[in-house]
N, C-alpha and C. Protein backbone atom coordinates (compact mmCIF):
# COMPACT_ATOMS: atom_id res chain seq x y z
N UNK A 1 -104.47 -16.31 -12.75
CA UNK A 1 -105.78 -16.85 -13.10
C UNK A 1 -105.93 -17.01 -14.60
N UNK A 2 -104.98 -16.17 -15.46
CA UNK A 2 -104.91 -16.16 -16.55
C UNK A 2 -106.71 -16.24 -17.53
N UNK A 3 -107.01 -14.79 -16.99
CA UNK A 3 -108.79 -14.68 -17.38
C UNK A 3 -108.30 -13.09 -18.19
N UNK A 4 -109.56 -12.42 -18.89
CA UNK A 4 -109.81 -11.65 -19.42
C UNK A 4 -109.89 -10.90 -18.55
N UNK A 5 -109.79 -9.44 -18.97
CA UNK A 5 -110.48 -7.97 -18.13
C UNK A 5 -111.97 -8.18 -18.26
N UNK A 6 -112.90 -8.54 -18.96
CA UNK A 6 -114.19 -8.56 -19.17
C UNK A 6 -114.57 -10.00 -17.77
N UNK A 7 -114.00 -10.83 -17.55
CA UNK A 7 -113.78 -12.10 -16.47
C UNK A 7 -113.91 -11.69 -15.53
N UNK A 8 -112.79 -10.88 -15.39
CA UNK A 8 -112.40 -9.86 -13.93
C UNK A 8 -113.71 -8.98 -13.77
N UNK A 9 -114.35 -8.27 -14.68
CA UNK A 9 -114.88 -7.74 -14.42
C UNK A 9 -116.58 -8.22 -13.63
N UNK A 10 -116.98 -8.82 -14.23
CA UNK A 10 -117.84 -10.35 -14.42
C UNK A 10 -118.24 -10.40 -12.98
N UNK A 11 -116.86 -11.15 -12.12
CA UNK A 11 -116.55 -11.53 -10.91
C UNK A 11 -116.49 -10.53 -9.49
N UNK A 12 -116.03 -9.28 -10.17
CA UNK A 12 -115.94 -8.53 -9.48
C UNK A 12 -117.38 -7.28 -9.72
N UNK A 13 -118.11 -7.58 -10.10
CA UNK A 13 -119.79 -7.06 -10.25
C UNK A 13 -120.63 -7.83 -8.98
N UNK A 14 -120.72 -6.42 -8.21
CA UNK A 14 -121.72 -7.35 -6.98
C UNK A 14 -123.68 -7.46 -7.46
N UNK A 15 -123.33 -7.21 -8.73
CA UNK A 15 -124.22 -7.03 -9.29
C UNK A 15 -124.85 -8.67 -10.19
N UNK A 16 -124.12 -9.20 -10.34
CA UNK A 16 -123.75 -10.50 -11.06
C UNK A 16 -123.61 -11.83 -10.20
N UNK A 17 -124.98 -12.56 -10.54
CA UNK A 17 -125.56 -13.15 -9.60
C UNK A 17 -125.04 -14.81 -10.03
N UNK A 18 -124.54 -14.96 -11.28
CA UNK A 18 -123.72 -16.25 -11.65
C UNK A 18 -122.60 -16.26 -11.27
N UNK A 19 -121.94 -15.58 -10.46
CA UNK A 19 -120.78 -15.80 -9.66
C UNK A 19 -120.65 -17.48 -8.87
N UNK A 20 -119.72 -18.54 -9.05
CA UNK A 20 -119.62 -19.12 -8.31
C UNK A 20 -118.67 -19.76 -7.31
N UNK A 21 -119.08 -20.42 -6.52
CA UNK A 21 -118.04 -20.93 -5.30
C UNK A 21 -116.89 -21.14 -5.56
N UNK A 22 -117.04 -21.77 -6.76
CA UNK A 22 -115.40 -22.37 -7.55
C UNK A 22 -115.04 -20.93 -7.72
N UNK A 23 -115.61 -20.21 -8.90
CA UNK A 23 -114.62 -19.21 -9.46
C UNK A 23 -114.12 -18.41 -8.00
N UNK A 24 -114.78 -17.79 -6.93
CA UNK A 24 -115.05 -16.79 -5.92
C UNK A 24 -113.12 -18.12 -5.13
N UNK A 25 -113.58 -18.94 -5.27
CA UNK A 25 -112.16 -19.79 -4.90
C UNK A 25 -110.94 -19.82 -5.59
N UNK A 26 -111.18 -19.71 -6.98
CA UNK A 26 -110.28 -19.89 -7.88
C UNK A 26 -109.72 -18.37 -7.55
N UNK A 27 -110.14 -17.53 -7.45
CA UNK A 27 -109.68 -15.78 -7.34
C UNK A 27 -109.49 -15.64 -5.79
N UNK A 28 -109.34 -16.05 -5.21
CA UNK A 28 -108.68 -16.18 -3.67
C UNK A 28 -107.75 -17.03 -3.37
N UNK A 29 -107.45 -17.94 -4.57
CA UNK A 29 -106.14 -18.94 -4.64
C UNK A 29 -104.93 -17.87 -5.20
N UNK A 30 -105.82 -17.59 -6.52
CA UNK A 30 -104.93 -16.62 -6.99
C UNK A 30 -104.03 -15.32 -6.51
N UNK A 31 -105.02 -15.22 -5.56
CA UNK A 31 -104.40 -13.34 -4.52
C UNK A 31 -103.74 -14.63 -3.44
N UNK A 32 -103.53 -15.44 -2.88
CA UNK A 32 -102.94 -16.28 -1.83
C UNK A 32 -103.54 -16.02 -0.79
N UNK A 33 -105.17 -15.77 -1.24
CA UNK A 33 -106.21 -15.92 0.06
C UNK A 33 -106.87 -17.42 0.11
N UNK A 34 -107.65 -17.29 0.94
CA UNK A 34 -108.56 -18.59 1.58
C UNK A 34 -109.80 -17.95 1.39
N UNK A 35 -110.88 -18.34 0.98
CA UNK A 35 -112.14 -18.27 0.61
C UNK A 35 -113.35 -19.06 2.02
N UNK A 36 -114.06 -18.35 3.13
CA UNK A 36 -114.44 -19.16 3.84
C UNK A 36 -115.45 -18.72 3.98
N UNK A 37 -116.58 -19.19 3.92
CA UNK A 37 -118.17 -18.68 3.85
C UNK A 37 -118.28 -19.00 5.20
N UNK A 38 -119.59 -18.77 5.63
CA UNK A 38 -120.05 -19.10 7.10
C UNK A 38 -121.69 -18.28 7.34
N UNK A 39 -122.19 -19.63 7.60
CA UNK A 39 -123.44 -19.20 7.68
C UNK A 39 -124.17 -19.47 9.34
N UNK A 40 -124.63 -18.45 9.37
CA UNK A 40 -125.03 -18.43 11.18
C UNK A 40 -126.17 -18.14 11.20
């Protein structure tokens, strides 16, 4: 992902409400996950 520890940290705060779809994608590309929301 080539991001900062302060980035990482950022993203990984469930506290931190500017999190977005892209980045939450971009960091599940990176681990060689799939990112799939679902709303019911």
């Amino acid at each position: 992902m080539q991001t900062s520890r302060s980035a990482l940290d950022r993203l990984l705060n469930p506290a931190n409400p500017s999190v977005t779809l892209q980045t939450m994608d971009r960091a599940a590309r990176a681990l060689g996950k799939k990112l799939r929301i679902e709303l019911t």
